[in-house]
Protein backbone atom coordinates (compact mmCIF):
# COMPACT_ATOMS: atom_id res chain seq x y z
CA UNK A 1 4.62 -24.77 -9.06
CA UNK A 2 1.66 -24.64 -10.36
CA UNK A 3 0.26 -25.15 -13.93
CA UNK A 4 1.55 -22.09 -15.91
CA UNK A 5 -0.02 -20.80 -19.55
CA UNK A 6 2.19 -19.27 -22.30
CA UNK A 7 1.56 -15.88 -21.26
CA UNK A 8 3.22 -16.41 -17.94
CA UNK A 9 5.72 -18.59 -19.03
CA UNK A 10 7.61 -15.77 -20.62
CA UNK A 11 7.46 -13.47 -17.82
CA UNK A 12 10.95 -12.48 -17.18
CA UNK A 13 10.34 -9.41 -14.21
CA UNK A 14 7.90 -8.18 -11.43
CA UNK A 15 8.37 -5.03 -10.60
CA UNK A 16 7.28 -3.17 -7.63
CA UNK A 17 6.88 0.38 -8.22
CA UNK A 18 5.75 2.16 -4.61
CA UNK A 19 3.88 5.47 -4.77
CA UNK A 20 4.70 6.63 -1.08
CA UNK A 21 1.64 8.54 0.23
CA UNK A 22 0.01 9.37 -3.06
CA UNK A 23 -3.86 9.51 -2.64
CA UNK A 24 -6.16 8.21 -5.85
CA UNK A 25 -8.61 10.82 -5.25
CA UNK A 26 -6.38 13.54 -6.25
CA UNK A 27 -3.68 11.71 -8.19
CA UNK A 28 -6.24 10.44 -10.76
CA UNK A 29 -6.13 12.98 -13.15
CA UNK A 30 -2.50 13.69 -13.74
CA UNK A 31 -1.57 12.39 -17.31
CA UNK A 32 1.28 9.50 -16.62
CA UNK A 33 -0.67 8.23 -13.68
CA UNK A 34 -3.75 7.86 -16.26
CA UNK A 35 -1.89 6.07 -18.50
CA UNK A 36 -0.28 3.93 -16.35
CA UNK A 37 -3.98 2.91 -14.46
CA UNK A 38 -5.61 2.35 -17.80
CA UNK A 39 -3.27 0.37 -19.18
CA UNK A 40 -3.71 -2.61 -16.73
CA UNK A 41 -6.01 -4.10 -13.93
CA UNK A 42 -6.74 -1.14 -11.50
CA UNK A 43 -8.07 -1.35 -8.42
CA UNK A 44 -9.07 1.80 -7.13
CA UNK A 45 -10.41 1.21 -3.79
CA UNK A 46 -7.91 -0.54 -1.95
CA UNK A 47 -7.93 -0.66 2.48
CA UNK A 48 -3.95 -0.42 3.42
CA UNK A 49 -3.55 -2.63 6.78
CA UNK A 50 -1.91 1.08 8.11
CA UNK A 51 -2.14 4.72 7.50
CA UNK A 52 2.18 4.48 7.48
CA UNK A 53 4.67 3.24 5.85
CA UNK A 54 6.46 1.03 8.25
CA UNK A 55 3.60 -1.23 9.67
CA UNK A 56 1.57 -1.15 5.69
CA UNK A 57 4.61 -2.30 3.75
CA UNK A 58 5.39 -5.10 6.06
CA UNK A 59 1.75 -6.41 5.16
CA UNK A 60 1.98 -6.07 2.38
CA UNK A 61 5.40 -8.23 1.48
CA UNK A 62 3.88 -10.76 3.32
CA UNK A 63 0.19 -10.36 2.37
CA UNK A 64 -0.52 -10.82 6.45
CA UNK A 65 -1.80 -8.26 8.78
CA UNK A 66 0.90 -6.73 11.45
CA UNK A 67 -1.51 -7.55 14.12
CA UNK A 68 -0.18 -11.50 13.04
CA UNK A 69 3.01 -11.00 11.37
CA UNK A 70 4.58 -8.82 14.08
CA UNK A 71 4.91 -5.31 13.05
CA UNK A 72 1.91 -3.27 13.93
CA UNK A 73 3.36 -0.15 14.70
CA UNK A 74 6.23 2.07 13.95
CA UNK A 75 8.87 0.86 16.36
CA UNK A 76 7.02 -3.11 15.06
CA UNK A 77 10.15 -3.70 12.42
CA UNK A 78 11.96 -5.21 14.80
CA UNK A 79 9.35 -7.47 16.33
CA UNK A 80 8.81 -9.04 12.50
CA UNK A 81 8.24 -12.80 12.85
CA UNK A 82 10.30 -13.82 10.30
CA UNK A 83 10.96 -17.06 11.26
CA UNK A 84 6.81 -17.85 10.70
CA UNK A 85 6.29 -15.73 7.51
CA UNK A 86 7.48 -15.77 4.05
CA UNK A 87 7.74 -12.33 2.33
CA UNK A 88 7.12 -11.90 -1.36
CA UNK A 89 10.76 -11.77 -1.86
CA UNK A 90 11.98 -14.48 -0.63
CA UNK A 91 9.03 -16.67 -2.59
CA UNK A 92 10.42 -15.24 -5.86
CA UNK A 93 13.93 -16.04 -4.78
CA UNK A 94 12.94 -19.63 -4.36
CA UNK A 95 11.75 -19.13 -8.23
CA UNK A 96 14.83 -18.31 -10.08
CA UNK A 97 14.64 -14.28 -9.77
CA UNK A 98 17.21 -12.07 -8.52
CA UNK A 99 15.58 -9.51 -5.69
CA UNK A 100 17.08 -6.17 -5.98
CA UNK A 101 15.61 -2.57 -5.37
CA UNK A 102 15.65 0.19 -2.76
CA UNK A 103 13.53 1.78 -0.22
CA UNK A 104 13.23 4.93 1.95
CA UNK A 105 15.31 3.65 4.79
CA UNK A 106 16.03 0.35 6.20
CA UNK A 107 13.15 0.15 8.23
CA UNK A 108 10.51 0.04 6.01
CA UNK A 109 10.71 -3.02 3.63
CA UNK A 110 11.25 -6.63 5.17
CA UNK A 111 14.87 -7.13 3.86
CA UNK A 112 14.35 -11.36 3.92
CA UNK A 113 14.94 -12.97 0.08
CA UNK A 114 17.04 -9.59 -1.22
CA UNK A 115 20.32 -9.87 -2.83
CA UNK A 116 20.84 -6.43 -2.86
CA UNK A 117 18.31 -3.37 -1.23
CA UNK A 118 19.81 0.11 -1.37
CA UNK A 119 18.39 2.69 1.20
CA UNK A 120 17.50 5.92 0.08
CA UNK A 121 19.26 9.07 1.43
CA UNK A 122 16.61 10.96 3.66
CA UNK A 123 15.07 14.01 1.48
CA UNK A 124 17.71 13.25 -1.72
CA UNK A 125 16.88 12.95 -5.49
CA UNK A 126 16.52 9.21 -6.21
CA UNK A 127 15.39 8.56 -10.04
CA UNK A 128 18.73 8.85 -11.18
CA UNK A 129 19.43 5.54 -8.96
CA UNK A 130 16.29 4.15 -10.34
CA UNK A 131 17.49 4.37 -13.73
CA UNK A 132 20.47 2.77 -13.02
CA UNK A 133 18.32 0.00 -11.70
CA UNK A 134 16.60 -0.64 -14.66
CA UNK A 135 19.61 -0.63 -16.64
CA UNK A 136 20.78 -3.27 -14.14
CA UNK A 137 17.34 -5.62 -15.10
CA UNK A 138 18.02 -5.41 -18.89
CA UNK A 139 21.81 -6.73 -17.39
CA UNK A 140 20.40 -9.55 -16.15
CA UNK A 141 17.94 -10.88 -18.20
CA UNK A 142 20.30 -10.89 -20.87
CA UNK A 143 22.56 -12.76 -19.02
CA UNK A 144 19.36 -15.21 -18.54
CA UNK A 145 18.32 -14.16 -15.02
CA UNK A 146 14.46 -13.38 -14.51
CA UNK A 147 14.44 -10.18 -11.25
CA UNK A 148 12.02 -8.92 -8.87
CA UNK A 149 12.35 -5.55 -8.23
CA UNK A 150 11.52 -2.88 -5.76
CA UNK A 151 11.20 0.69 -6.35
CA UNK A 152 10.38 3.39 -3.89
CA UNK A 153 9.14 6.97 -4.90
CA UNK A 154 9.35 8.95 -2.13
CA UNK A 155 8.63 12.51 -3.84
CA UNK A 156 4.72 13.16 -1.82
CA UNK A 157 6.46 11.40 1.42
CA UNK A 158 9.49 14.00 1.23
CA UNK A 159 7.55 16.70 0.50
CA UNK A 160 4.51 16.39 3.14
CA UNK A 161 7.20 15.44 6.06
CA UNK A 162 8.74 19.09 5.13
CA UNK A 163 5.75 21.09 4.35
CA UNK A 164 3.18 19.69 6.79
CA UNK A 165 5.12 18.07 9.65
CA UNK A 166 7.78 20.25 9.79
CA UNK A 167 6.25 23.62 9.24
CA UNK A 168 3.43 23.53 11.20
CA UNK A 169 3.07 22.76 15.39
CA UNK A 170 1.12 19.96 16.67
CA UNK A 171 -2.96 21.42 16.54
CA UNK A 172 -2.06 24.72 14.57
CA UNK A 173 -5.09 26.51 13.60
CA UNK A 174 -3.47 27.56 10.43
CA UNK A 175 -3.05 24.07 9.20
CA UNK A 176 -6.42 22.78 10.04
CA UNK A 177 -7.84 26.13 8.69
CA UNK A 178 -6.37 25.99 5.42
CA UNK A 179 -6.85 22.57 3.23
CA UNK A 180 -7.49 23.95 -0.22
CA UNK A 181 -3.95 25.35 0.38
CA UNK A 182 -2.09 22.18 1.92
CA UNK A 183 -4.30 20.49 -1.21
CA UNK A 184 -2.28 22.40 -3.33
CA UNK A 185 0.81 21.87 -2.01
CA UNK A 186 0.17 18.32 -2.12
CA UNK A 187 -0.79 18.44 -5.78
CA UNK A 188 2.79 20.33 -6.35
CA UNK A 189 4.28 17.13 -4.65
CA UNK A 190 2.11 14.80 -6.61
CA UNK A 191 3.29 16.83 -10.04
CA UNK A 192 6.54 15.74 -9.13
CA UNK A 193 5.12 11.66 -8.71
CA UNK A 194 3.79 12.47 -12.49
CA UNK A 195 6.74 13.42 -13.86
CA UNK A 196 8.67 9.78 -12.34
CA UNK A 197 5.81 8.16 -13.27
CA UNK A 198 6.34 9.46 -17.27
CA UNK A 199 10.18 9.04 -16.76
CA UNK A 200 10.34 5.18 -15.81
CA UNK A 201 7.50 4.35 -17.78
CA UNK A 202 9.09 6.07 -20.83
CA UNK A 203 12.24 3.76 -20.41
CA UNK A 204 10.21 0.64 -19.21
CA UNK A 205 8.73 1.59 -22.85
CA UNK A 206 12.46 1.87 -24.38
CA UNK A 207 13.43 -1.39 -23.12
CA UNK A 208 10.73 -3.48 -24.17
CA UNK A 209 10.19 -4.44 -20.54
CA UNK A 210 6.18 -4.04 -21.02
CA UNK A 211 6.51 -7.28 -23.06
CA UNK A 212 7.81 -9.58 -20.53
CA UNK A 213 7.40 -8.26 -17.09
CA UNK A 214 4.91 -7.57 -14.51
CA UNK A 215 4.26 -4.17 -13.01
CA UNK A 216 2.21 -3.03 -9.80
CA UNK A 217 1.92 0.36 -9.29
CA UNK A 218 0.74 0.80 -6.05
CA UNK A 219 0.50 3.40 -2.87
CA UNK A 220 1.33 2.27 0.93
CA UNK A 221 -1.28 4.58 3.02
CA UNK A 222 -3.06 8.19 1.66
CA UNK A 223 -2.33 11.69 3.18
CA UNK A 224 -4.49 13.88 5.49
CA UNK A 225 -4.32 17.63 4.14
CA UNK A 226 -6.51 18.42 7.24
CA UNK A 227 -9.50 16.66 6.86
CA UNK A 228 -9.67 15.70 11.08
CA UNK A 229 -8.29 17.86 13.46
CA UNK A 230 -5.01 16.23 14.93
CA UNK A 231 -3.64 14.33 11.80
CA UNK A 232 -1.23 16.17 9.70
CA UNK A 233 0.05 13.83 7.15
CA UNK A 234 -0.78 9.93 8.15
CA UNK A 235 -0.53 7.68 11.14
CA UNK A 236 -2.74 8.80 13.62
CA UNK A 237 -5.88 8.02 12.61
CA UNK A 238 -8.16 5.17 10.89
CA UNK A 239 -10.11 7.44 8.71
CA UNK A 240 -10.26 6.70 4.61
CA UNK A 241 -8.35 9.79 3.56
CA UNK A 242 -5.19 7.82 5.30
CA UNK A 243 -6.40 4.14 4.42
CA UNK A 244 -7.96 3.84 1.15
CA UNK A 245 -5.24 3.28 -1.39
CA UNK A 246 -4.98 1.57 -5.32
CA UNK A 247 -3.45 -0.97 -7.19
CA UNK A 248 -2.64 -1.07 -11.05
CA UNK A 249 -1.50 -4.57 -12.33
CA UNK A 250 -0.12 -4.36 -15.29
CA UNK A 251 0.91 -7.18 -17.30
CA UNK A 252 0.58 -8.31 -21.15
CA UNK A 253 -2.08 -10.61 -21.60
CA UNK A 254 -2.19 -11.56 -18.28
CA UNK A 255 -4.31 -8.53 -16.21
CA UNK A 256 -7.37 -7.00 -18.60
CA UNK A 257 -7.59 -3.45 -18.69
CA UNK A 258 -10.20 -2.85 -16.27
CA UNK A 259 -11.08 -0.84 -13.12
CA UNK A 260 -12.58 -2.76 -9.94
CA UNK A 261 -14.17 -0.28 -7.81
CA UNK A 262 -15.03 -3.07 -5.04
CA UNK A 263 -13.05 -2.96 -1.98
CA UNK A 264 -10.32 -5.24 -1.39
CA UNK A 265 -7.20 -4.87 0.81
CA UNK A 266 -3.44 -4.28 0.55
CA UNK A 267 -3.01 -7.48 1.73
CA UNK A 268 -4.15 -9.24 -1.34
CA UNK A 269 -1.68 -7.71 -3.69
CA UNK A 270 0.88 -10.07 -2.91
CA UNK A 271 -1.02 -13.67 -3.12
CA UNK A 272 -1.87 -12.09 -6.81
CA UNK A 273 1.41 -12.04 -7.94
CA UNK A 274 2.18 -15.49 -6.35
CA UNK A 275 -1.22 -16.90 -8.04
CA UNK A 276 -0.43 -15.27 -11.56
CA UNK A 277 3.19 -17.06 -11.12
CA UNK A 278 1.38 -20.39 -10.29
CA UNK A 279 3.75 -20.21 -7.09
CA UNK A 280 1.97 -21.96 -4.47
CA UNK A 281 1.87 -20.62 -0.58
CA UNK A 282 4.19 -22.03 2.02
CA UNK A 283 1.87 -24.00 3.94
CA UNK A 284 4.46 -24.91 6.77
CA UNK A 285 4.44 -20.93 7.30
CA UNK A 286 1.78 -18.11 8.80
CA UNK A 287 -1.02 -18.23 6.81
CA UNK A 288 -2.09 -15.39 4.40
CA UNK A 289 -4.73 -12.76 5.34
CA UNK A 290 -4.67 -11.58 1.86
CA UNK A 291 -6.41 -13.17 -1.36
CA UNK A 292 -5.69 -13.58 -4.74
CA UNK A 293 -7.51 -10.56 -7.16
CA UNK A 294 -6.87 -13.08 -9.94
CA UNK A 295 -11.06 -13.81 -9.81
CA UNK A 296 -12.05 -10.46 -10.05
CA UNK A 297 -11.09 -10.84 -14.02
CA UNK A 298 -13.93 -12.52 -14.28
CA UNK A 299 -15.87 -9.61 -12.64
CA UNK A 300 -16.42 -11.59 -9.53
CA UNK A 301 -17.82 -9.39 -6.97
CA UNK A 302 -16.85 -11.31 -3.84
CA UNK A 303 -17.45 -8.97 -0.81
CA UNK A 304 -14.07 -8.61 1.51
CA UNK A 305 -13.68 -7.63 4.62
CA UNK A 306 -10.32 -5.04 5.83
CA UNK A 307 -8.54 -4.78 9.10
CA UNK A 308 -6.57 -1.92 9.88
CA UNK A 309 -5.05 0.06 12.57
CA UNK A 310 -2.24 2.43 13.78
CA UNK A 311 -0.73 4.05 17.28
CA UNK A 312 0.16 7.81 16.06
CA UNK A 313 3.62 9.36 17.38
CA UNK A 314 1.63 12.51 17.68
CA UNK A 315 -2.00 13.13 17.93
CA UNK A 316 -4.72 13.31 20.44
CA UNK A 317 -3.19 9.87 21.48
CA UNK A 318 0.09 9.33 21.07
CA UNK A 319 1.47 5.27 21.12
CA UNK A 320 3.78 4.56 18.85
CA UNK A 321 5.13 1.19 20.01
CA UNK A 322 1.50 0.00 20.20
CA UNK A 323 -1.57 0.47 17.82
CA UNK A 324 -4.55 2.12 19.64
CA UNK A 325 -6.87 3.07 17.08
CA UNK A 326 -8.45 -0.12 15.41
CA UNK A 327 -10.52 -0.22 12.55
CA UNK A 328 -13.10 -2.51 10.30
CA UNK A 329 -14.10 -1.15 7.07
CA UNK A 330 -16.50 -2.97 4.35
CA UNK A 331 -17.74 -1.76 1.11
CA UNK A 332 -20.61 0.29 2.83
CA UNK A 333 -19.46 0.42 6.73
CA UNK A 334 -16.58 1.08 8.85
CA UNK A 335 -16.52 0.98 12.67
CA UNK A 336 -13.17 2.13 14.52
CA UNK A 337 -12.69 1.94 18.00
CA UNK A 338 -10.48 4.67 20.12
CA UNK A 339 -8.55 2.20 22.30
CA UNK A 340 -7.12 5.32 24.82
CA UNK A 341 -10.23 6.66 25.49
CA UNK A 342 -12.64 3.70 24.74
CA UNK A 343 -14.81 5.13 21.93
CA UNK A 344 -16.39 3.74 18.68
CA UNK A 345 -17.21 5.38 15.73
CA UNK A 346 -19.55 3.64 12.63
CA UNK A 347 -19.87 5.63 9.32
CA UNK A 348 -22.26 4.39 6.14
CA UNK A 349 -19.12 4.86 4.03
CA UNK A 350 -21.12 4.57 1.14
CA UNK A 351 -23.45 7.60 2.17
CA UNK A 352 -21.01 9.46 4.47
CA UNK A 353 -17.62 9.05 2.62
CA UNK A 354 -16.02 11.81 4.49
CA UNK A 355 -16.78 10.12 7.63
CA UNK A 356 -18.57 13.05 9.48
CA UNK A 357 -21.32 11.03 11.12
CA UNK A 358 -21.36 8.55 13.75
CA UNK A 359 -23.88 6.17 13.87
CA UNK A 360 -22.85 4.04 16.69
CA UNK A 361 -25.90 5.33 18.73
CA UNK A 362 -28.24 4.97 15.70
CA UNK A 363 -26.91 1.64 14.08
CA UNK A 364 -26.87 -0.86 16.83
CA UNK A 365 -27.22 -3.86 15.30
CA UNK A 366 -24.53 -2.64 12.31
CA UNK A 367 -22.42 -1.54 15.32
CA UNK A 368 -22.86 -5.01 16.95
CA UNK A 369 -22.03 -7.27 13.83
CA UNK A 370 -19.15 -5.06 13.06
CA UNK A 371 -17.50 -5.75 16.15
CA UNK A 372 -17.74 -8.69 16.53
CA UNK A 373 -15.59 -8.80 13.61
CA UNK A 374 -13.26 -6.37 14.91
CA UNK A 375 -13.12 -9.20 17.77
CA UNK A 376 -11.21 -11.44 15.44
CA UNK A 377 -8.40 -9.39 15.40
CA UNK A 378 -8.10 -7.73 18.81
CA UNK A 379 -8.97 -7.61 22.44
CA UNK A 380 -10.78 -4.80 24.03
């Protein structure tokens, strides 16, 4: 350990709480979620390592990119190099906390360090579990045990799986044709994010847990509403509408109340936690890609640099078992390279958010530097 101050002394829970598929951009302005992200540290531009669940959350728990710790794709979970990494779990088992939560199914969430981890049933009403989950924290912490817990809302998943996936065919017009209505029915999904949101918090409230926990509120990937022809949810492409994500941290005079706008990356959320908790990284395991957030109190404005890539199931090129679109991103650039049929594409984020022009022909030298980044990380 290292040193601790009074403030995190008394910390007695961290809890997880994972928005699946919830986009800032239109989530922002619902009341709970407003609370919630000005009542901590938010970070509201935040690169996921995947535009799914599978591949993101696994780089997350560990704070290392799949392209190192294993799972890169959706089939990866069983390819997880457990034996070299160290997830966040099992670091706060080492500490004294009991692990506990649940998750969509039992593919998503490294299960390494949990003493219990519930899977959802597919497409069923979960809060009510939740609830009996927090009643279980108050259990033990009176009984003197500190917990770590894991919560997954799955309300924006459920819903875009049965009103985007399932309703409409691979490349239908009528999908592509129609995003101020698939924006709505996303908001009706997000509505029902809101309403979980106000329900946990209210007891979190109740229970005095504000006082002596830890809370990140975070999301694993965005959601395309049919922004790019052949995407109808997540997963197939690299574009920011699947990638950019957020990050409240919420803790009593621990995180300020703040927003950072600068980017950072999924990745970092987890050496945060283990820096706030003065717990110090394995150093006999896989190194970290991620980075503490802890500076950017100060208003440090270090510039980062994200990874990230997928393999779609469906799409214009389908390869799930291996990711084949591959992605750099910085605060102002992104270039993303089409592995199946060999292209690149470089957008001035900054000026271009929506990603609608490629400057690969125009930005040579940008295009050059950017790959050679890219290099790092893969082969072409």
């Amino acid at each position: 350990m290292n040193g601790k101050n009074q403030s995190e002394e008394r910390i007695k829970n961290v809890i997880l709480v994972a928005l699946d598929g919830v986009r800032l951009d239109i989530m922002r302005s619902f009341p709970a979620f407003k609370k919630i992200s000005e009542s901590g540290m938010m970070f509201s531009n935040v690169i996921t390592y995947a535009p799914h669940s599978i591949a993101s959350f696994h780089a997350i728990f560990t704070g290392i990119y799949g392209c190192h710790n294993g799972v890169n794709s959706y089939f990866g979970t069983q390819d997880f190099k457990e034996e070299k990494c160290k997830t966040i779990t099992q670091y706060m088992k080492e500490n004294g906390f009991y692990c506990f939560g649940d998750s969509l199914n039992d593919l998503i969430v490294p299960k390494q360090g949990f003493d219990e981890l519930k899977e959802q049933e597919a497409f069923k009403e979960f809060a009510d579990n939740h609830l009996k989950i927090i009643e279980k924290i108050k259990e033990k912490n009176k009984q003197g045990e500190k917990c770590f817990v894991h919560l997954h809302c799955s309300y924006a998943h459920n819903d875009v799986v049965e009103q985007f996936i399932k309703k409409f065919k691979k490349n239908e017009d009528a999908f592509y044709e129609n995003k101020k209505q698939n924006k709505e029915v996303y908001k009706s999904s997000l509505e029902k994010v809101d309403r979980y949101i106000e329900m946990i918090t209210k007891i979190f409230e109740k229970e005095g847990l504000f006082n002596d926990s830890i809370f990140i509120f975070f999301s694993d990937h965005g959601t395309s509403i049919g922004e790019k022809r052949g995407e109808r949810a997540y997963g197939t492409f690299c574009y920011d509408y699947g990638l950019k994500t957020f990050c409240v941290f919420i803790g009593k005079g621990i995180f300020p109340i703040m927003e950072v706008s600068n980017m950072v990356r999924s990745v970092d959320i987890i050496p945060t936690i283990l820096d706030v908790l003065g717990i110090v990284q394995d150093k006999k395991l896989m190194k970290m890609d991620g980075k503490s957030l802890v500076a950017y109190k100060e208003k440090m404005r270090e510039e980062r640099v994200a990874f990230a890539e997928t393999g779609g199931i469906e799409g214009p090129w389908p390869s799930p078992k291996e990711p084949n679109v591959h992605a750099i991103r910085t605060e102002e650039w992104k270039l993303i390279f089409n592995r199946t049929p060999g292209t690149f594409e470089l957008y001035n984020i900054k000026d271009d958010p929506n990603e609608e022009r490629n400057l690969v022909e125009e930005k040579k030298e940008k295009y050059t530097e950017l790959r050679r980044i890219l290099e790092k990380y893969i082969s072409f």
